[in-house]
C-alpha atoms as a PDB file:
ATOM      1  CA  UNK A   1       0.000   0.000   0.000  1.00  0.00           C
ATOM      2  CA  UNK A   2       1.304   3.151  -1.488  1.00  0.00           C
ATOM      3  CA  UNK A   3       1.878   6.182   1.635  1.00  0.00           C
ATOM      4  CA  UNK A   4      -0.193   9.051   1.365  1.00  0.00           C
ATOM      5  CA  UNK A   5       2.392  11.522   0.513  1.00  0.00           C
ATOM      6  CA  UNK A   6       3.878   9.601  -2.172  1.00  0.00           C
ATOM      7  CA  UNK A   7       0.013   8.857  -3.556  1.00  0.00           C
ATOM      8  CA  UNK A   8      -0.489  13.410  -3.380  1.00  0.00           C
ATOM      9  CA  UNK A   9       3.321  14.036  -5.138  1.00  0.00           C
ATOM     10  CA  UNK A  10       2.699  11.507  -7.947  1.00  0.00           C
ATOM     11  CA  UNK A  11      -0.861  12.916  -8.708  1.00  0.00           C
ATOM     12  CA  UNK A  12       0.475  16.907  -8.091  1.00  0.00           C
ATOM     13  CA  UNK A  13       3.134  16.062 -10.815  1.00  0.00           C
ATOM     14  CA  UNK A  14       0.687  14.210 -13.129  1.00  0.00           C
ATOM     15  CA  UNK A  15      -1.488  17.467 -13.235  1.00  0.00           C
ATOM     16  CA  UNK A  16      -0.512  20.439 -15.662  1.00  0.00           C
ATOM     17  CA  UNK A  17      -2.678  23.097 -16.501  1.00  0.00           C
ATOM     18  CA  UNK A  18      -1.935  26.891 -17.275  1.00  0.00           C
ATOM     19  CA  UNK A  19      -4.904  28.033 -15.782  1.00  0.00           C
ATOM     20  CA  UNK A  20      -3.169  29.844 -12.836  1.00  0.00           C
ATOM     21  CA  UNK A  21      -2.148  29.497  -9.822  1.00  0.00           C
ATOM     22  CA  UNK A  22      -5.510  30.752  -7.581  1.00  0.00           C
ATOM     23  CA  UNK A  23      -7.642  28.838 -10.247  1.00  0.00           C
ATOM     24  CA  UNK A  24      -5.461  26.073  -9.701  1.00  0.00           C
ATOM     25  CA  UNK A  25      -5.697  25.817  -6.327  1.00  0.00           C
ATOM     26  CA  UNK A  26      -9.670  26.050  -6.127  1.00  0.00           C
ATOM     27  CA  UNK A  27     -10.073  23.096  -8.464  1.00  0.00           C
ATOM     28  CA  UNK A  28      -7.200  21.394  -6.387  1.00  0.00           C
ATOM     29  CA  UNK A  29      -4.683  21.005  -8.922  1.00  0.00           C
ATOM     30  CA  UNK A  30      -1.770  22.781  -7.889  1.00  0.00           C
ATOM     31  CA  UNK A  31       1.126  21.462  -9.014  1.00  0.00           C
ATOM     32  CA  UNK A  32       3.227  20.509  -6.003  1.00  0.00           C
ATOM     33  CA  UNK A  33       6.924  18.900  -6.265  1.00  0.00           C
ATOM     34  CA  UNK A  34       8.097  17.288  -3.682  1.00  0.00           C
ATOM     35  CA  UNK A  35      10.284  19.720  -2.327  1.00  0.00           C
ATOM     36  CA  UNK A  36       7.880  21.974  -2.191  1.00  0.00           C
ATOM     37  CA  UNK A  37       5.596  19.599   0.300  1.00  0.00           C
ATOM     38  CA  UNK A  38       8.672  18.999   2.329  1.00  0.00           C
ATOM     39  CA  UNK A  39       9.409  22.067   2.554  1.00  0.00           C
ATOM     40  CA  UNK A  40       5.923  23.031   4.039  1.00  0.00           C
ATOM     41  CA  UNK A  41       6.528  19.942   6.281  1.00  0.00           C
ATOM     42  CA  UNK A  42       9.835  21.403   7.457  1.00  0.00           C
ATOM     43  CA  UNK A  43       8.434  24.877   8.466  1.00  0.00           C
ATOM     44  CA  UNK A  44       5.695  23.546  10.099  1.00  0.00           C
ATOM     45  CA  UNK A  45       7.694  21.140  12.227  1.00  0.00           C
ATOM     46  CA  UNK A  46      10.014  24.119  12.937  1.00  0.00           C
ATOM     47  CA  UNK A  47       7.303  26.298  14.442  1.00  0.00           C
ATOM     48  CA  UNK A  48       6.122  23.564  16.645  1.00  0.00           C
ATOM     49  CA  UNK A  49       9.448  22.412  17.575  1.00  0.00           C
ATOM     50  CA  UNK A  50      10.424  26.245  18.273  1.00  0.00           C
ATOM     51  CA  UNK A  51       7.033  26.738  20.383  1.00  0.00           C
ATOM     52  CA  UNK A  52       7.869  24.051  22.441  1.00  0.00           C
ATOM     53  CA  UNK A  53      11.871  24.619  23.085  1.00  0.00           C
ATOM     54  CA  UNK A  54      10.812  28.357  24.068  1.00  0.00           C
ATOM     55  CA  UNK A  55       8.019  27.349  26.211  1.00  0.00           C
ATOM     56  CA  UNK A  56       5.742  29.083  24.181  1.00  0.00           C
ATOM     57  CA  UNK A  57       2.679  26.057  23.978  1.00  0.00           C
ATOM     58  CA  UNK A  58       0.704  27.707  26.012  1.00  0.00           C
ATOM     59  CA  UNK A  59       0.752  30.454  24.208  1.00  0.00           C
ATOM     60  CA  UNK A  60      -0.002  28.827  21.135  1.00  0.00           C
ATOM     61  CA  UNK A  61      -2.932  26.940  22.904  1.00  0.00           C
ATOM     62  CA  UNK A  62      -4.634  30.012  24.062  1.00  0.00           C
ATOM     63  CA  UNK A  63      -4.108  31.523  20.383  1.00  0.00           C
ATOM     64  CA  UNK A  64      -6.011  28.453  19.065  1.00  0.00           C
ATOM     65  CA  UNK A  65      -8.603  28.436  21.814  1.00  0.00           C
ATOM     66  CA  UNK A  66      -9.472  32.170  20.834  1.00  0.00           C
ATOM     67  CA  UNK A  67      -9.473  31.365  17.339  1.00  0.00           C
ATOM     68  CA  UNK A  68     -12.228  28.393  18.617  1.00  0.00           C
ATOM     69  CA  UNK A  69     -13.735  30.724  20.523  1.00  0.00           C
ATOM     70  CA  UNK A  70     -14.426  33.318  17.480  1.00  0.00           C
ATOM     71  CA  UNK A  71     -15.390  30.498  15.211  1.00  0.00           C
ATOM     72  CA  UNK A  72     -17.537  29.482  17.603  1.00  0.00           C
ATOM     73  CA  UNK A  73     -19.527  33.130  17.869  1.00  0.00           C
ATOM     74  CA  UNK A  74     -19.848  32.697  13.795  1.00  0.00           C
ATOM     75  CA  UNK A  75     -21.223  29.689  13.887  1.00  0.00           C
ATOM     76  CA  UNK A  76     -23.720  30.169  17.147  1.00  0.00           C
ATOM     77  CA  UNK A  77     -22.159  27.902  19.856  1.00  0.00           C
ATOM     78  CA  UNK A  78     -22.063  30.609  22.355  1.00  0.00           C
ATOM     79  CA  UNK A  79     -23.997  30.401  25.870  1.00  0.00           C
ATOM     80  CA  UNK A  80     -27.466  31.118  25.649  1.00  0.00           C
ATOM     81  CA  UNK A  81     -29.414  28.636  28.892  1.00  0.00           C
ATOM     82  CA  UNK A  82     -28.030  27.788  31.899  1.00  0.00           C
ATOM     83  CA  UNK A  83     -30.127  25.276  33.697  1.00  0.00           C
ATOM     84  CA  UNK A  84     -29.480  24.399  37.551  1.00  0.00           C
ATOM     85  CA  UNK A  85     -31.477  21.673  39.423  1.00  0.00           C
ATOM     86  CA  UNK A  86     -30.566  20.435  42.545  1.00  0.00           C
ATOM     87  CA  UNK A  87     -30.324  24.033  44.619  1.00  0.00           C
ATOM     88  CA  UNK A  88     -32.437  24.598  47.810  1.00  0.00           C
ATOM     89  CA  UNK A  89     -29.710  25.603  50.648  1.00  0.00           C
ATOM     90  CA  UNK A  90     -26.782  27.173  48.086  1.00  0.00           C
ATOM     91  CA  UNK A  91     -26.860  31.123  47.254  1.00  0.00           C
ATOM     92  CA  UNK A  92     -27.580  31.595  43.143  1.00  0.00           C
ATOM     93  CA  UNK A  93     -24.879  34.481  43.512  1.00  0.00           C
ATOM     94  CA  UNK A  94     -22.456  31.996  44.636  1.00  0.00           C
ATOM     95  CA  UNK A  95     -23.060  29.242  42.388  1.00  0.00           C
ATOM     96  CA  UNK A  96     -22.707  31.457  39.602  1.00  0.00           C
ATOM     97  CA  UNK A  97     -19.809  33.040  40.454  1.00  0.00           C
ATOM     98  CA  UNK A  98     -18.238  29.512  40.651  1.00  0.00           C
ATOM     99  CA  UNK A  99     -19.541  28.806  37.117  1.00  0.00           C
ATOM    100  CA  UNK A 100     -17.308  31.700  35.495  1.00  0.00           C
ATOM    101  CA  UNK A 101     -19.943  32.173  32.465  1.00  0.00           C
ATOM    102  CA  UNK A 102     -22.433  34.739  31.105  1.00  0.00           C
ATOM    103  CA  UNK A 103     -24.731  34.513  28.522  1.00  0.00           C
ATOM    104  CA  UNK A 104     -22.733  35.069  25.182  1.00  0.00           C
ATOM    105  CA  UNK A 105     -19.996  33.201  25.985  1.00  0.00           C
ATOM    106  CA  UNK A 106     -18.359  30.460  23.968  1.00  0.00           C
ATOM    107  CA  UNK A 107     -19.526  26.919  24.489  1.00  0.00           C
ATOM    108  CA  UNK A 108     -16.097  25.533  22.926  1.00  0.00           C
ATOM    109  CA  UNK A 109     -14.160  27.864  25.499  1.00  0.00           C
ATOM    110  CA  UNK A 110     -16.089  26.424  28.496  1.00  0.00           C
ATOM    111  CA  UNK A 111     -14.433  24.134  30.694  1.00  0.00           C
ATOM    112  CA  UNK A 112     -16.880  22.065  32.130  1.00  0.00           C
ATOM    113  CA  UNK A 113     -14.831  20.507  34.645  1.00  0.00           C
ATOM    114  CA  UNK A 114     -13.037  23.175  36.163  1.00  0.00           C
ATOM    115  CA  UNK A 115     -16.506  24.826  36.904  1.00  0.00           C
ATOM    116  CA  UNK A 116     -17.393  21.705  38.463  1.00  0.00           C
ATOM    117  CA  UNK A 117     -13.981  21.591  40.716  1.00  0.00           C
ATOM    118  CA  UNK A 118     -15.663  24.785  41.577  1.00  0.00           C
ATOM    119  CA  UNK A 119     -18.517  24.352  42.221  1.00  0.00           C
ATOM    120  CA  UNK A 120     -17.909  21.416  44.462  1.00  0.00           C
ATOM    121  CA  UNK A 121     -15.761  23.936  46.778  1.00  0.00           C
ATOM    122  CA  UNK A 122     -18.594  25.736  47.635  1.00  0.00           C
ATOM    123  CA  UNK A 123     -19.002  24.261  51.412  1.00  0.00           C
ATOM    124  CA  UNK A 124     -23.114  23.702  50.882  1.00  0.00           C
ATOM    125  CA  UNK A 125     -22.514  21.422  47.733  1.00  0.00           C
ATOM    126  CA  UNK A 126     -21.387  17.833  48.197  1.00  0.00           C
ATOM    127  CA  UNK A 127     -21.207  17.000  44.569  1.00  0.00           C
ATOM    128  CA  UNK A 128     -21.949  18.968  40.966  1.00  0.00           C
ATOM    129  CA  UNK A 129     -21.800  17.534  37.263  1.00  0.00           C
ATOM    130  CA  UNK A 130     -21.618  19.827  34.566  1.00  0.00           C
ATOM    131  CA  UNK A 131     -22.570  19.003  31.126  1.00  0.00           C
ATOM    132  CA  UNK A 132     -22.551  21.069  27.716  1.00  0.00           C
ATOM    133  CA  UNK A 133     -25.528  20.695  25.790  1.00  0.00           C
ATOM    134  CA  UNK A 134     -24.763  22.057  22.140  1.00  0.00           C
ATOM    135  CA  UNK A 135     -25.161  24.239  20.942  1.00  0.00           C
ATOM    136  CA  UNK A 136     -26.131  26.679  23.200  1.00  0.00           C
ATOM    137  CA  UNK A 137     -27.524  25.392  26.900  1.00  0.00           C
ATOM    138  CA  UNK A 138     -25.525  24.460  30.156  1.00  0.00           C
ATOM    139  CA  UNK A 139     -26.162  21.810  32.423  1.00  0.00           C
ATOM    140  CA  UNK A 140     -25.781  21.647  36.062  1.00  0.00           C
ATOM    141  CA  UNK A 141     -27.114  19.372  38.697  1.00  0.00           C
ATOM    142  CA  UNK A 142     -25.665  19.085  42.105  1.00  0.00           C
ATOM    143  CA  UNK A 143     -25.831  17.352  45.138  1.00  0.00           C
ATOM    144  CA  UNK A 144     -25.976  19.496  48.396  1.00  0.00           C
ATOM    145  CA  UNK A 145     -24.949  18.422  52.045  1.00  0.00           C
ATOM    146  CA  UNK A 146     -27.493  16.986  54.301  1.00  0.00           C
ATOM    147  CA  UNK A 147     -27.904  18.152  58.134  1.00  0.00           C
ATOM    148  CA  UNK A 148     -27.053  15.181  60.122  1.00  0.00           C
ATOM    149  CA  UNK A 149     -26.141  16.076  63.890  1.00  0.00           C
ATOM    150  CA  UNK A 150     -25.235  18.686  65.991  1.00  0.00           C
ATOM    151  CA  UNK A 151     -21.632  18.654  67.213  1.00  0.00           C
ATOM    152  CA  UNK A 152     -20.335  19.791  70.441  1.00  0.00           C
ATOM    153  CA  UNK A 153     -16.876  20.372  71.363  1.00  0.00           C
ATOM    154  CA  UNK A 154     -15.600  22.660  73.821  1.00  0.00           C
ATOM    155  CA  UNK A 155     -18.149  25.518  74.546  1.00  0.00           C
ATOM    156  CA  UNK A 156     -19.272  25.427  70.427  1.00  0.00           C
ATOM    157  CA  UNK A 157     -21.538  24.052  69.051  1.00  0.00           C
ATOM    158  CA  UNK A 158     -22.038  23.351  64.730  1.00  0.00           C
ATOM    159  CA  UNK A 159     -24.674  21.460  62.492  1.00  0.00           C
ATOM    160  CA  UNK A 160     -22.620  18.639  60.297  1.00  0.00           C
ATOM    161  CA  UNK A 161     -23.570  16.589  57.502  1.00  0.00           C
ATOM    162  CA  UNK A 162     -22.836  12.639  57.186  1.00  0.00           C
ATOM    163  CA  UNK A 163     -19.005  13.329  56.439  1.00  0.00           C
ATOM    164  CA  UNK A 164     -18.542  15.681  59.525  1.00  0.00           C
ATOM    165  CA  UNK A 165     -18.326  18.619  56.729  1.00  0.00           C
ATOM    166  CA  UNK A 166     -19.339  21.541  59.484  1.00  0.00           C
ATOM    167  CA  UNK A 167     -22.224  23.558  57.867  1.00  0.00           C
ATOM    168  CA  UNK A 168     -21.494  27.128  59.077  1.00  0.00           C
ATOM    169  CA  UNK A 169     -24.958  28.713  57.321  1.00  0.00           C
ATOM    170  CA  UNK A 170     -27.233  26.675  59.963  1.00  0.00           C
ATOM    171  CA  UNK A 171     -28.664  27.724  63.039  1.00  0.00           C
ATOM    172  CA  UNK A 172     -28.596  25.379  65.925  1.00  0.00           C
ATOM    173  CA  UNK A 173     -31.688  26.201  67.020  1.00  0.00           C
ATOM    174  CA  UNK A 174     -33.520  25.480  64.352  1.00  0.00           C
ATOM    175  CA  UNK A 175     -32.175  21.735  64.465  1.00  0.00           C
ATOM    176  CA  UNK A 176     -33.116  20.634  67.553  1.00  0.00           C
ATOM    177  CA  UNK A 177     -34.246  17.407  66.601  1.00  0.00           C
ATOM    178  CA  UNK A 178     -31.058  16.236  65.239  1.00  0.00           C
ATOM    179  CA  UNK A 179     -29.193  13.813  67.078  1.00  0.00           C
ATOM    180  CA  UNK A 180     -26.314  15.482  69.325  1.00  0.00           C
ATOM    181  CA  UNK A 181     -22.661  14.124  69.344  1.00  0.00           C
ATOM    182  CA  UNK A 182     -20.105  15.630  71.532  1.00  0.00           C
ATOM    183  CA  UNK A 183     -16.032  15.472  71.616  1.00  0.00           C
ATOM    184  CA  UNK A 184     -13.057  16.307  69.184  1.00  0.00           C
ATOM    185  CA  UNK A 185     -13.181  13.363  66.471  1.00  0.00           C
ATOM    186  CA  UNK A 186     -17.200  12.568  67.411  1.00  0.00           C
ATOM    187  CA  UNK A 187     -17.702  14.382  63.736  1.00  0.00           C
ATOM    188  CA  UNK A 188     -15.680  11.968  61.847  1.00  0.00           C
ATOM    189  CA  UNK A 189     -17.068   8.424  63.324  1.00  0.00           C
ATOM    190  CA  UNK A 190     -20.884   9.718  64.389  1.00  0.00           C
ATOM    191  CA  UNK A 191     -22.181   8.144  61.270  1.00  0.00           C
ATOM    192  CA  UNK A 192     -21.029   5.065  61.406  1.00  0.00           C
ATOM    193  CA  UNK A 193     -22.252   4.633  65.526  1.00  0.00           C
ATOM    194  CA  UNK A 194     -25.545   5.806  64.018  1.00  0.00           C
ATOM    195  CA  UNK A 195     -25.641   3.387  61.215  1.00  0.00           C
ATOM    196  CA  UNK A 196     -25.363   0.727  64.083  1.00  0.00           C
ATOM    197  CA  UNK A 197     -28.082   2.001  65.985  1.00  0.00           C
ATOM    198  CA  UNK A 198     -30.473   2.579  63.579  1.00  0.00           C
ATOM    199  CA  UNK A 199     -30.692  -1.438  63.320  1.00  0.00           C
ATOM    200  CA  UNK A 200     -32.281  -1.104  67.260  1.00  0.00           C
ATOM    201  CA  UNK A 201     -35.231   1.392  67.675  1.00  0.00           C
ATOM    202  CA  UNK A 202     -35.602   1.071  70.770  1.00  0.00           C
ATOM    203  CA  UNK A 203     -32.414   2.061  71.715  1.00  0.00           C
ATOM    204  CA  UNK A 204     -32.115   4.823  69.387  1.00  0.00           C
ATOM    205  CA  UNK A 205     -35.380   6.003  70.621  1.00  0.00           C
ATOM    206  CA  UNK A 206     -33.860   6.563  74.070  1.00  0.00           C
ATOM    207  CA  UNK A 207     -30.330   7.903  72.968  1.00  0.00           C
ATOM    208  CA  UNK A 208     -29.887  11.680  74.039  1.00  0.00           C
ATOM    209  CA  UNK A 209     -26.196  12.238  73.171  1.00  0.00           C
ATOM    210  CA  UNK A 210     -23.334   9.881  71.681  1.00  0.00           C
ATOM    211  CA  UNK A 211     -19.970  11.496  73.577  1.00  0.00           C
ATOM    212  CA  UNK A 212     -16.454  10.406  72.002  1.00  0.00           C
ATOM    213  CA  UNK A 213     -14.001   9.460  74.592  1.00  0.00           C
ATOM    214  CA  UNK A 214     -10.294  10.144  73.849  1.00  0.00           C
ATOM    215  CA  UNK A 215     -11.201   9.453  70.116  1.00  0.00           C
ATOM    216  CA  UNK A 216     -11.125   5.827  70.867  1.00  0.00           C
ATOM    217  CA  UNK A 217     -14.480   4.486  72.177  1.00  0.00           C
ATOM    218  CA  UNK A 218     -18.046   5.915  72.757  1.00  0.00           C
ATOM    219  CA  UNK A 219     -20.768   6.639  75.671  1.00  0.00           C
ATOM    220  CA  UNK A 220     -24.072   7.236  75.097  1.00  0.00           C
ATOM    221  CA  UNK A 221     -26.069   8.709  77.518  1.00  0.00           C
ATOM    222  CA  UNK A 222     -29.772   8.212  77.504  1.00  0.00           C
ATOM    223  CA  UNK A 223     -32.890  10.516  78.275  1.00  0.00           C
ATOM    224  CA  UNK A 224     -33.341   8.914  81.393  1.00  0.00           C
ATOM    225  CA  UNK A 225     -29.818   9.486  82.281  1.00  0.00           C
ATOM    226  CA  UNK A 226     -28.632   6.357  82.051  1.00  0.00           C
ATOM    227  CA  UNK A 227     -24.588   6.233  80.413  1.00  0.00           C
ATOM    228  CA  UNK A 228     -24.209   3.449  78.419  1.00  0.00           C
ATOM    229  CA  UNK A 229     -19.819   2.893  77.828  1.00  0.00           C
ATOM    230  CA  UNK A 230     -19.361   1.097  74.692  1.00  0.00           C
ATOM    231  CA  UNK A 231     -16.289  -1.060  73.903  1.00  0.00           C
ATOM    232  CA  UNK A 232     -13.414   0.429  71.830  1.00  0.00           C
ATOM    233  CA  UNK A 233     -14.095  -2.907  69.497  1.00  0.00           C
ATOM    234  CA  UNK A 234     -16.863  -4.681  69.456  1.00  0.00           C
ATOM    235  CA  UNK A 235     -19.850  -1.964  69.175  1.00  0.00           C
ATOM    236  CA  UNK A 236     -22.319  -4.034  66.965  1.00  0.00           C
ATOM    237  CA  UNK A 237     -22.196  -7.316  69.681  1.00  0.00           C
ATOM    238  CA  UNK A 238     -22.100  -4.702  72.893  1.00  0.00           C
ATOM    239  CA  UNK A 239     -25.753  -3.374  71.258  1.00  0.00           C
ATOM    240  CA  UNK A 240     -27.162  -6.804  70.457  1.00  0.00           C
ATOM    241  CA  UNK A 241     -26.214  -7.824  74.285  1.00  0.00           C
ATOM    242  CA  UNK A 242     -28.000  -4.811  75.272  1.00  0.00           C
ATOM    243  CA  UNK A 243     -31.195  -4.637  73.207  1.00  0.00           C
ATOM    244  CA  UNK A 244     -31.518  -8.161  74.607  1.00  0.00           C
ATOM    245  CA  UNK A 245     -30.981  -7.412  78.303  1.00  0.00           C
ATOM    246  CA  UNK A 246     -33.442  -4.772  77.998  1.00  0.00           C
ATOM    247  CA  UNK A 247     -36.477  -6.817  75.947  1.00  0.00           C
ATOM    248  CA  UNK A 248     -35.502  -9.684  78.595  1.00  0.00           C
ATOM    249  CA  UNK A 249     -35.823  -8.091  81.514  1.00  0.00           C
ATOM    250  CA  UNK A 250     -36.529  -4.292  80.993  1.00  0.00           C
ATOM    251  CA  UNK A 251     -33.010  -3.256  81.682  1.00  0.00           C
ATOM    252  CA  UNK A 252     -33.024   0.481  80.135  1.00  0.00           C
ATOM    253  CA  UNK A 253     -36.515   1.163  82.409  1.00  0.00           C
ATOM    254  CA  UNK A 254     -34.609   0.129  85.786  1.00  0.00           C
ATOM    255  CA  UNK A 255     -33.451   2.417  88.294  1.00  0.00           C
ATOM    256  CA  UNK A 256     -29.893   1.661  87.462  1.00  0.00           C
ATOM    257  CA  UNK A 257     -27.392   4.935  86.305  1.00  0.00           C
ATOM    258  CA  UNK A 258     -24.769   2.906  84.328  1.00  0.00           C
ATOM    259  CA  UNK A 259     -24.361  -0.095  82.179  1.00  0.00           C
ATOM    260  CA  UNK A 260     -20.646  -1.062  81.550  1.00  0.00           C
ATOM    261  CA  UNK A 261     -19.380  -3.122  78.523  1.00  0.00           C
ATOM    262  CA  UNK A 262     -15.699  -2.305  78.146  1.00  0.00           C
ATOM    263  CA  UNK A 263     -14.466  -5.754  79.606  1.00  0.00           C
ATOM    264  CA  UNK A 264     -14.843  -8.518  77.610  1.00  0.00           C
ATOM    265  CA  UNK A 265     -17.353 -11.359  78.211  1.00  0.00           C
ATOM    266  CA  UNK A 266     -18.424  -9.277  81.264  1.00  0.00           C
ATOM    267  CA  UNK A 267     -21.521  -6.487  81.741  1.00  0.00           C
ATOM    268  CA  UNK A 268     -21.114  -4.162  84.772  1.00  0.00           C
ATOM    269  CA  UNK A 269     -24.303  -2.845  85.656  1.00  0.00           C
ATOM    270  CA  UNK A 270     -24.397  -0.042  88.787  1.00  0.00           C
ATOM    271  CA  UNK A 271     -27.626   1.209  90.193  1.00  0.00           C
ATOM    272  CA  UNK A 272     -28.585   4.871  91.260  1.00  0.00           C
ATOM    273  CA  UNK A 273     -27.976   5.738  94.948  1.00  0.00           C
ATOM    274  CA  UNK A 274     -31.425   5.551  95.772  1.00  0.00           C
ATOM    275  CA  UNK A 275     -31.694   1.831  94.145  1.00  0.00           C
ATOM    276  CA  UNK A 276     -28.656   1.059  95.890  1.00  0.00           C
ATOM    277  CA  UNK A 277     -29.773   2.648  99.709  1.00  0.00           C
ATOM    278  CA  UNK A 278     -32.905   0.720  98.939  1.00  0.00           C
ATOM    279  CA  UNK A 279     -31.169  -2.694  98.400  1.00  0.00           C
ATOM    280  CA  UNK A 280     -28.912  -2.114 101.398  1.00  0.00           C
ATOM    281  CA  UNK A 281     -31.792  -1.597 103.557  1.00  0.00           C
ATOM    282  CA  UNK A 282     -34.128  -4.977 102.004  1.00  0.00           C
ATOM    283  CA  UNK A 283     -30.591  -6.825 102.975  1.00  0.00           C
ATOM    284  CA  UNK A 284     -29.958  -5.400 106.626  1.00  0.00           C
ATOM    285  CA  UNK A 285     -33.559  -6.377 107.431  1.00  0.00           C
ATOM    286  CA  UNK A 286     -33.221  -9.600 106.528  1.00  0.00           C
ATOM    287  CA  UNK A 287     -29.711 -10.300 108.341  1.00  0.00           C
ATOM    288  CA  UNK A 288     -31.589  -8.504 111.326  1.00  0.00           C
ATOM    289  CA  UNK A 289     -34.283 -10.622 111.901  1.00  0.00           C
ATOM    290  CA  UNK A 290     -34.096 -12.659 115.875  1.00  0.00           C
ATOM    291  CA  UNK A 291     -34.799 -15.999 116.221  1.00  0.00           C
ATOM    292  CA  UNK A 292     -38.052 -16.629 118.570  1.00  0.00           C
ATOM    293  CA  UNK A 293     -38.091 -18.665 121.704  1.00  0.00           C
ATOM    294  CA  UNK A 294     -38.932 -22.377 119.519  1.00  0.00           C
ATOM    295  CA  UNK A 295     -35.768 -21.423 117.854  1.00  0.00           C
ATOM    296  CA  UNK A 296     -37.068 -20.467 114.345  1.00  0.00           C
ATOM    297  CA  UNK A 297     -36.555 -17.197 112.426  1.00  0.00           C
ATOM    298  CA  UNK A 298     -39.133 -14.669 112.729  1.00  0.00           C
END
């Protein structure tokens, strides 16, 4: 199979004409030796060799880009809808601002995924896709953070999404209903505690705060002020043990203050002081009990 080149120089030279050069060159017939095409070969190489030994690319890139650009304005592919679904929380002003376009602008110049790396910086928006739809609308769709929990550390207190992304724009009071989680690092795990809990309603029902000891382990404490001190490993069979205490024998409605499953194989359970002055007192009545004259116990 013949090359290309060699296919063009043997037709160039079979073509004579005297119609002129321009007319020539319209019908396609220019008669072109094959110096003359390596010559054109040579110069171009030459430029594009030169560009790139005097770090000029870029240059030449953004020359060709505004050449695409104007074409583009000829021809109509300029920006003429942008559609957004997806927004209820993120500020219009913002999201546009991120975008970097206005109406006019050249579709071919667009990038749609820098506006996307963009957009997804905007601390309300979780995720964005951008698409161009030729030849004149963008589209955008995003994804924006969910309020998950309230998160206390120190004296302050912020809403935070599933990730433990802080949402600055939220009031606190208006959340109240989210679940509260407490300590430095309690925003990184709280989902996945959650996610365990979730499988035991009647332990989540109950569950007033999750606090994060030391970044290693958890307590929860309950509404009726029980503390519950989860395991640092081990969370998912500590909650079985303890949704099964409690539909066995009522556990979590007992006057008790603190149930205990750090050691393994082993549940400490401690009572309140009143529970515990009561028990004292049902045991030293019993021990004090005399003996009557026949010898039995009274």
């Amino acid at each position: 199979m013949q090359s290309l080149a060699r296919v063009l120089l043997r037709r160039s030279r079979e073509v004579k004409t005297d119609q002129g050069f321009w007319q020539n060159y319209k019908q396609g017939t220019v008669d072109m030796r094959w110096f003359t095409f390596a010559g054109v070969c040579f110069l171009a190489i030459s430029f594009i060799y030169g560009a790139y030994v005097g770090d000029q690319m870029g240059q030449v890139k953004r020359l060709l880009r505004m050449g695409a650009a104007g074409a583009s304005s000829i021809v109509g592919l300029t920006v003429e809808t942008v559609t957004l679904t997806g927004r209820k929380r993120s500020s219009d002003a913002e999201l546009l601002a991120a975008l970097n376009i206005e109406r006019g602008d050249s579709m071919l110049k667009f990038d749609a995924d820098e506006a996307r790396a963009r957009l997804e910086k905007i601390g309300w928006v979780s995720k964005a896709s951008v698409h161009r739809l030729f030849p004149n609308t963008v589209l955008i769709d995003i994804e924006e953070r969910k309020p998950f929990a309230i998160w206390q550390r120190g004296g302050r207190l912020s809403i935070i999404d599933e990730k433990g992304v802080p949402l600055g724009a939220l009031r606190v009071e208006d959340h109240g209903h989210l679940p509260l989680v407490v300590g430095y690092g309690a925003e990184d795990e709280a989902m996945k505690l959650y996610t365990q809990i979730e499988l035991y309603p009647g332990i989540k029902s109950l569950v007033r705060a999750a606090i994060r000891v030391a970044d290693r382990r958890w307590n929860l404490r309950l509404l009726n002020g029980i503390t519950i001190n989860l395991p640092e490993v081990g969370v998912p069979e500590a909650l079985v043990q303890l949704a099964k205490l409690d539909d066995d024998h009522g556990l979590l409605s007992r006057d008790i203050e603190l149930v205990d499953f750090r050691i393994v194989d082993r549940v400490t359970i401690r009572l309140t002081d009143e529970a515990a002055q009561r028990r004292a007192a049902s045991y030293s009545g019993k021990a004090g009990k005399t003996k009557n004259g026949d010898g039995r116990k009274t």
